[in-house]
Protein backbone atom coordinates (compact mmCIF):
# COMPACT_ATOMS: atom_id res chain seq x y z
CA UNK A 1 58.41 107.68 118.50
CA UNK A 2 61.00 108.42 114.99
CA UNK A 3 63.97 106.68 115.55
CA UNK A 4 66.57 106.07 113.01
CA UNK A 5 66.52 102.68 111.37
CA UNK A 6 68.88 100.84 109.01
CA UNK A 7 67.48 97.38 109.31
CA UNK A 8 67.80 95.62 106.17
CA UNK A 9 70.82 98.16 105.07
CA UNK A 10 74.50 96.71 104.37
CA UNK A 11 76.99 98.42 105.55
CA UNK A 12 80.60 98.81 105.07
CA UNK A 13 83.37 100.00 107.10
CA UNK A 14 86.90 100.26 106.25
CA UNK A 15 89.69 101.53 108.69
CA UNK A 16 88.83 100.20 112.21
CA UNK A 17 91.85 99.74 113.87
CA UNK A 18 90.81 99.17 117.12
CA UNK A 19 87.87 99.70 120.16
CA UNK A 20 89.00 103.93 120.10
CA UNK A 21 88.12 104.14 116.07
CA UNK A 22 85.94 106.49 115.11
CA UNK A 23 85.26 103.65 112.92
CA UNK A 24 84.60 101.40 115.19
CA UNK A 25 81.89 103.80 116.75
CA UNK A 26 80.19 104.40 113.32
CA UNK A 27 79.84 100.98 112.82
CA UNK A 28 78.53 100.28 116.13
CA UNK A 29 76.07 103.00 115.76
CA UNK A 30 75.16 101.40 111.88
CA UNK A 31 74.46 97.71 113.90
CA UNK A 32 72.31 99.29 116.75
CA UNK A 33 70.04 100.83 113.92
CA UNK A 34 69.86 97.55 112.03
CA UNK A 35 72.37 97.82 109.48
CA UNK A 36 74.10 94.58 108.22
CA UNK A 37 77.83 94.87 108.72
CA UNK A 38 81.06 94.31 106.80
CA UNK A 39 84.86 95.31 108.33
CA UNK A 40 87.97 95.34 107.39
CA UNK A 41 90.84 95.33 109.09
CA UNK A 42 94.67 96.38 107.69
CA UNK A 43 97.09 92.99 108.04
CA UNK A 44 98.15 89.90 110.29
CA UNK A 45 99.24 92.43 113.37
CA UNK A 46 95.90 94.65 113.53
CA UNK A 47 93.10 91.89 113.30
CA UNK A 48 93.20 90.77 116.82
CA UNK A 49 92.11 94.23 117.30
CA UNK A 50 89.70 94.19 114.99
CA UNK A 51 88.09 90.39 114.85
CA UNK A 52 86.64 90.70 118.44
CA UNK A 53 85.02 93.85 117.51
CA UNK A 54 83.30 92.25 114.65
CA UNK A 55 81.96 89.36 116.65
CA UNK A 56 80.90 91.76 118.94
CA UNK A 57 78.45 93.58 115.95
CA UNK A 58 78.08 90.11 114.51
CA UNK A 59 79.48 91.12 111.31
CA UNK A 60 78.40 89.03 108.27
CA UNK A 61 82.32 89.86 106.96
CA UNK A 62 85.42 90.72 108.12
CA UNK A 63 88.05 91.35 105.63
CA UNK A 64 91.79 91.85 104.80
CA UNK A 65 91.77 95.68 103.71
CA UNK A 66 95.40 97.84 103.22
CA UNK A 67 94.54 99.57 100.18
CA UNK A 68 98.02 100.27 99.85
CA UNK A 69 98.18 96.65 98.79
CA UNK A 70 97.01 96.37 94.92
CA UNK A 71 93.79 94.69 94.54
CA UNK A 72 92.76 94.05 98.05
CA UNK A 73 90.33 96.92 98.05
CA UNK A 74 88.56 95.76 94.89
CA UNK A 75 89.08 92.03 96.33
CA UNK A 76 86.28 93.17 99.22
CA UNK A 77 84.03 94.70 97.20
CA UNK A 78 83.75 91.76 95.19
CA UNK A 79 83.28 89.77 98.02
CA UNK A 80 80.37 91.76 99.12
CA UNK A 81 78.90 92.06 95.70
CA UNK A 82 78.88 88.51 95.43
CA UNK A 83 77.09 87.98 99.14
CA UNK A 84 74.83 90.99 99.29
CA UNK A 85 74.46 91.80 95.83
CA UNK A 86 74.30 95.33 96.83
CA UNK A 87 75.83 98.19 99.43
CA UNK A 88 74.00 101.22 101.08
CA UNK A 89 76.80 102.39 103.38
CA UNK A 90 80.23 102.56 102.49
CA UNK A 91 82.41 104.32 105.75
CA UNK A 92 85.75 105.75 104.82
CA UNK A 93 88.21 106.00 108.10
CA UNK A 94 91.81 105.77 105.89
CA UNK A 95 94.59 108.58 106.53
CA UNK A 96 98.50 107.72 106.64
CA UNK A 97 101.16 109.87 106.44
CA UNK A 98 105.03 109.41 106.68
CA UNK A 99 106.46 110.02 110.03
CA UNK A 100 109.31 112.36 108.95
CA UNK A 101 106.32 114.39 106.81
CA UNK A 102 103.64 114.08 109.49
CA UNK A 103 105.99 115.77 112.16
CA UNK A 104 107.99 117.67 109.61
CA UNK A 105 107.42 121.18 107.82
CA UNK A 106 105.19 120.89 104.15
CA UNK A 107 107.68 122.94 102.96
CA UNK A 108 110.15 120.11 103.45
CA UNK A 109 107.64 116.79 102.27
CA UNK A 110 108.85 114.75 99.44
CA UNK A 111 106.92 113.94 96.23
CA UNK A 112 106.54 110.56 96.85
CA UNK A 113 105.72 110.93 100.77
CA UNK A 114 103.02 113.54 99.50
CA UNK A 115 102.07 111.07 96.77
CA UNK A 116 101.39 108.19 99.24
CA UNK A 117 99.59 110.34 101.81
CA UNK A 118 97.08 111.55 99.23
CA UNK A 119 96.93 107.90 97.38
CA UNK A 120 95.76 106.14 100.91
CA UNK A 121 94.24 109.13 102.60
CA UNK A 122 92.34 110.71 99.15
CA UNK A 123 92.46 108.42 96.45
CA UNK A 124 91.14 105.37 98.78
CA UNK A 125 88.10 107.47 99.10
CA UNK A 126 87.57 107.91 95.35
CA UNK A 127 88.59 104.46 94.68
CA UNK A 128 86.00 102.85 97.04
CA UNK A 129 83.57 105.72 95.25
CA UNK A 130 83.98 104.19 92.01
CA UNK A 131 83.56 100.61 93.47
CA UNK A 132 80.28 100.77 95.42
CA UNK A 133 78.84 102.82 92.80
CA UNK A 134 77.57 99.67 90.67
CA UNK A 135 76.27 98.26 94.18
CA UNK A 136 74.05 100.70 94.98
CA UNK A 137 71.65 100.76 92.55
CA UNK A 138 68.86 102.43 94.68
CA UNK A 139 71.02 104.60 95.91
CA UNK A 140 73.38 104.84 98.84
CA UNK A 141 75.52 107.08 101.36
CA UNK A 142 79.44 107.60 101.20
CA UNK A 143 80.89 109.07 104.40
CA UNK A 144 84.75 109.80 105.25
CA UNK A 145 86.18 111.57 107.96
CA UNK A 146 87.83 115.10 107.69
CA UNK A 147 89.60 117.34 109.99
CA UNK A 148 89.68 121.47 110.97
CA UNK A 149 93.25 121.46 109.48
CA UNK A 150 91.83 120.94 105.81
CA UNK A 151 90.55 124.47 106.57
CA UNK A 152 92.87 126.42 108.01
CA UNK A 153 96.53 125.94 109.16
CA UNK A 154 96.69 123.78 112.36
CA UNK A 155 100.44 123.93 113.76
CA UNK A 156 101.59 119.97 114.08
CA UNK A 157 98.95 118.89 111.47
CA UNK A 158 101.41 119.10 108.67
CA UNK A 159 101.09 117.28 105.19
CA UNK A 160 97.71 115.72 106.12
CA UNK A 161 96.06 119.35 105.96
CA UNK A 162 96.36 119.75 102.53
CA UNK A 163 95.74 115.98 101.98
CA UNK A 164 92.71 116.44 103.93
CA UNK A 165 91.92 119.32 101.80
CA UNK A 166 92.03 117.45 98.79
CA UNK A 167 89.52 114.62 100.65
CA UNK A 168 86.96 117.27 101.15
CA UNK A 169 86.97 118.61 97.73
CA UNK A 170 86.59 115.45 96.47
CA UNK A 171 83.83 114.87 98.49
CA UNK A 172 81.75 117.73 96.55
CA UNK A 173 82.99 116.73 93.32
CA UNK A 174 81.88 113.05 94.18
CA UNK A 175 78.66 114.44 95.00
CA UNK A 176 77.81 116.24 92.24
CA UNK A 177 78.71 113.21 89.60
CA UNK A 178 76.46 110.78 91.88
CA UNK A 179 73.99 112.50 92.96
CA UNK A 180 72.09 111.78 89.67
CA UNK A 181 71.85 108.23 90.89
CA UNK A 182 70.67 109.27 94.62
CA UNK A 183 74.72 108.28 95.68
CA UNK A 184 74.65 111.16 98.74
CA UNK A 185 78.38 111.70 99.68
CA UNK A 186 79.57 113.77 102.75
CA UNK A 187 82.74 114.01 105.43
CA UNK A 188 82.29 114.26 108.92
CA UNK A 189 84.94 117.27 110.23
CA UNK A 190 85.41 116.09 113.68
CA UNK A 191 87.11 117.47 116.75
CA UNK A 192 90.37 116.20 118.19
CA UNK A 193 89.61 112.72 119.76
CA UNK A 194 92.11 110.68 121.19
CA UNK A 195 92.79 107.60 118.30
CA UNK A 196 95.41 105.57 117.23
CA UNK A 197 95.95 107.74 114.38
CA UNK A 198 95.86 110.70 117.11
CA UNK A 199 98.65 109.54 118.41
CA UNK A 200 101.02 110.42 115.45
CA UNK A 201 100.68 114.34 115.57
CA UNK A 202 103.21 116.14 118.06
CA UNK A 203 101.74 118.36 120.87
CA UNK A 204 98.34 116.38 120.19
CA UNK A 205 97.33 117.40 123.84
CA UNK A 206 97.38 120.85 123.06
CA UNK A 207 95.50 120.86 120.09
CA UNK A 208 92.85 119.32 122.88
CA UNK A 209 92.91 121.73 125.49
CA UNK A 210 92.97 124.82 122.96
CA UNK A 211 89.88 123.13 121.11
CA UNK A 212 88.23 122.56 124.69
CA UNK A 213 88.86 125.85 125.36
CA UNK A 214 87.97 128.02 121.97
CA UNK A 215 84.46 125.55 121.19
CA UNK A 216 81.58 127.32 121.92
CA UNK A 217 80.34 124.88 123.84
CA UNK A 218 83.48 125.04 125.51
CA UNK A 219 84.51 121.22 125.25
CA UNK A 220 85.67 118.56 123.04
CA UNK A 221 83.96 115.88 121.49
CA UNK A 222 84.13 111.92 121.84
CA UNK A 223 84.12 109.42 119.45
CA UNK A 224 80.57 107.94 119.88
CA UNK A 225 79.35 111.08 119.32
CA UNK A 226 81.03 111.02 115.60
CA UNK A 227 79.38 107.60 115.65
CA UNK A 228 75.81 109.36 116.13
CA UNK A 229 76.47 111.68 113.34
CA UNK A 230 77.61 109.03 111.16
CA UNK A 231 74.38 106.77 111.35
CA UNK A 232 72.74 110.30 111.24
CA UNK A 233 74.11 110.86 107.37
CA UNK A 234 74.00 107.52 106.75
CA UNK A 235 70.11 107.61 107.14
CA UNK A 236 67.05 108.69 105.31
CA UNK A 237 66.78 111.51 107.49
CA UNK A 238 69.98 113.02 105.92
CA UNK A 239 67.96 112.22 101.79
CA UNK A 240 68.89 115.84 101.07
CA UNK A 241 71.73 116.07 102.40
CA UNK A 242 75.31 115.62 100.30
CA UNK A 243 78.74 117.24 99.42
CA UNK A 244 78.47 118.54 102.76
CA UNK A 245 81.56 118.44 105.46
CA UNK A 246 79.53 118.49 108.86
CA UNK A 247 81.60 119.43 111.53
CA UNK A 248 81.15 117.90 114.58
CA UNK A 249 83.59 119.64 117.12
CA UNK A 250 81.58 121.42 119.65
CA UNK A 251 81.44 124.16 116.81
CA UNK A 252 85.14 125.11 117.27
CA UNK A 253 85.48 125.59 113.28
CA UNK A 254 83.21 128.84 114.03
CA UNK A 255 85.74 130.33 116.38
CA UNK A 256 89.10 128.52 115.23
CA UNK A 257 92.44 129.96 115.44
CA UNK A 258 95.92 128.74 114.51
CA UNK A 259 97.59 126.55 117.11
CA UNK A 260 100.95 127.83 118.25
């Protein structure tokens, strides 16, 4: 019987906030396929969220990780290059966003609340690119999480569409400069799930019901079923596959339409 195995892999996830992540379910998925884990989690207030879910996978780290902060990003990879030597997973679950911009128009988003939003939410990514590239010599799999609103206009979704935008294109772009070294790199567009970071968009619920209801398969999606297609990419089943954004919302992206 095939089954998907990562035993022996070392994996790293940054942005688990707490037991709803989508984070937390990719890592969770990584562990039950073998993978060796690393976490992070953001300060003082969210790691006693975090630090029982890390016990839980019997993570080999867990690590201080706002890479807002200068030099606590690098400070983790350095931990982990001086432990493992090496990194075959690297899981990207960072997106932040003013309040005032998040629920206000684009039209009305300041340069430097634009500026942050894309330097944690976009930048992160290419940062953490840059880092685990030395680490994974024999090459490795780069995974972030996207949305439908990078796509097309979803009402309430705000800055972070273009930002997301931005994420995605730098996910081919990554691609394409490390896939020479066997570096695959792909986003995971996934449906509206109920998340901490859920929480911040206005008329969330609605987004919900109008994705249950416009999905061809006429429902949402849940968050271990991101985890699934996370471990899925992470894989060698996924070898050929990179500077893809697989969507995994019940196919709504085939039959979107703007939220009003």
């Amino acid at each position: 019987m095939e089954r998907i195995d990562l035993k022996g892999r070392k994996a790293l996830v940054v942005g688990v906030a707490n037991a709803d992540s989508l984070a937390w379910w990719a890592a969770r998925h990584f562990r039950s396929a073998g993978a060796d884990m690393a976490m992070t989690y953001l300060n003082d207030k969210a790691k006693p969220h975090v630090a029982p879910l890390a016990e839980e996978l019997e993570a080999q780290f867990l690590l201080k990780c706002d890479v807002a902060v200068p030099d606590e990003l690098e400070a983790v990879f350095e931990t982990l290059s001086e432990a493992w030597q090496r990194i075959d997973i690297v899981f990207h679950a960072v997106a932040w966003a003013r309040k005032e911009d998040l629920h206000g128009r684009l039209t009305d988003c300041s340069a430097e609340g634009f500026a942050e939003s894309m330097l944690i939410s976009c930048h992160s990514f290419i940062r953490m690119a840059r880092l685990a590239e030395p680490l994974m010599q024999n090459g490795g799999s780069l995974i972030t999480l996207s949305y439908y609103g990078a796509e097309k206009v979803v009402d309430h979704y705000n800055v972070m569409g273009p930002v997301k935008a931005a994420l995605e294109a730098s996910v081919r772009y990554l691609a394409h400069e490390l896939g020479p070294k066997g570096i695959r790199v792909n986003a995971i567009s996934a449906g509206p799930i109920k998340t901490r970071a859920a929480s911040g968009i206005e008329h969330f619920d609605e987004i919900l019901a109008e994705s249950a209801a416009k999905a061809p398969l006429r429902r949402t999606v849940d968050a271990c079923e991101v985890g699934r297609v996370s471990v899925l990419l992470a894989s060698d089943y996924a070898a050929s596959i990179t500077g893809e954004i697989v969507h995994a919302d019940a196919g709504f992206h085939v039959a979107g339409m703007i939220f009003h």
